[in-house]
Protein backbone atom coordinates (compact mmCIF):
# COMPACT_ATOMS: atom_id res chain seq x y z
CA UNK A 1 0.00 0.00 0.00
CA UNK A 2 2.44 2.91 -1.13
CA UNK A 3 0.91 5.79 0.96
CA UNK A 4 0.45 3.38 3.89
CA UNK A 5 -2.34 1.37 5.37
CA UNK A 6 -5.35 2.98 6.85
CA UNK A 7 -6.94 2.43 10.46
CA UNK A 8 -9.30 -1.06 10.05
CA UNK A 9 -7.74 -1.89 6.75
CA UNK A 10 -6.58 -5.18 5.79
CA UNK A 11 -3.37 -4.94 4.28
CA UNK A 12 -3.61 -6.21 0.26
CA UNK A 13 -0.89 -7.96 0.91
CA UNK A 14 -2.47 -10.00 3.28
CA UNK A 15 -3.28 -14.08 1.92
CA UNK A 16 -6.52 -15.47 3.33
CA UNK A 17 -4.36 -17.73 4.96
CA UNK A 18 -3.33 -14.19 7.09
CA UNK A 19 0.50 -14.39 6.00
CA UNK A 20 2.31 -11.69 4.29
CA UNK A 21 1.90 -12.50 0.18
CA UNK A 22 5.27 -10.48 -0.28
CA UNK A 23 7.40 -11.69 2.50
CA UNK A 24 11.18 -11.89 1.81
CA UNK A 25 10.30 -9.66 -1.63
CA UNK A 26 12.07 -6.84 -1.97
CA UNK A 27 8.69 -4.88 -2.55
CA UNK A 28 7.47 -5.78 0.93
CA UNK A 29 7.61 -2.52 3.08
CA UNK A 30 10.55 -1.69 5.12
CA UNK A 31 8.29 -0.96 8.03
CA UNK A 32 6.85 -4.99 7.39
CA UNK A 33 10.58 -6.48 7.50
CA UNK A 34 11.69 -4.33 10.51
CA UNK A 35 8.66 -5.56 12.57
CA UNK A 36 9.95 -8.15 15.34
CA UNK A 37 6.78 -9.81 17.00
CA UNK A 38 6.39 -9.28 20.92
CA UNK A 39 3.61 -10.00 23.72
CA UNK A 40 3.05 -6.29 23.69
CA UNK A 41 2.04 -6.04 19.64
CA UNK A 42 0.78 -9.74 19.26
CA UNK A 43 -0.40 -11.26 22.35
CA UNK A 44 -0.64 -14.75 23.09
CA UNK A 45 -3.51 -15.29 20.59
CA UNK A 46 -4.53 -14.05 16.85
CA UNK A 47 -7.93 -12.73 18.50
CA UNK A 48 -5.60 -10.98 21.03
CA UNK A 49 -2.96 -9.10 18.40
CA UNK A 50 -6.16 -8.52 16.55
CA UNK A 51 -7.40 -6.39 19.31
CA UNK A 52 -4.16 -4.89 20.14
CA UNK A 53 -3.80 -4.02 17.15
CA UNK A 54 -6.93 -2.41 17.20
CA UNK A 55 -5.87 -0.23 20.24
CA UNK A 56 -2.92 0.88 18.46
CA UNK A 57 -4.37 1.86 14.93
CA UNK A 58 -7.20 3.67 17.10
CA UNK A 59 -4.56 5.36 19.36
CA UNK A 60 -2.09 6.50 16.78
CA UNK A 61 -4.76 7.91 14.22
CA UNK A 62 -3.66 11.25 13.02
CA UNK A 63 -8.14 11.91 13.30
């Protein structure tokens, strides 16, 4: 997504199987490669990052 993904957006990048389609590409976002997963981010479930994630899109929204 070149100007970034918005709040509640999945990323296009996304495969239903909810793994990154471009991983180890060289088009894959720097942001994507430089992200190391931790509790704090992804929790100890996918319905826990989801909501964390959540938090975070909500609580960094330039709106």
């Amino acid at each position: 997504m070149p100007n970034g993904k918005p709040a509640g957006v999945r990323c296009l990048n996304l495969g239903e199987d909810y793994r990154c389609k471009i991983f180890g590409l060289p088009e894959r976002p720097a942001l994507c490669d430089g992200f190391k997963a931790n509790l704090d981010v992804c929790g100890t479930s996918r319905e826990e990052a989801l909501q964390l994630i959540s938090i975070l899109e909500i609580e960094t929204s330039p709106t």
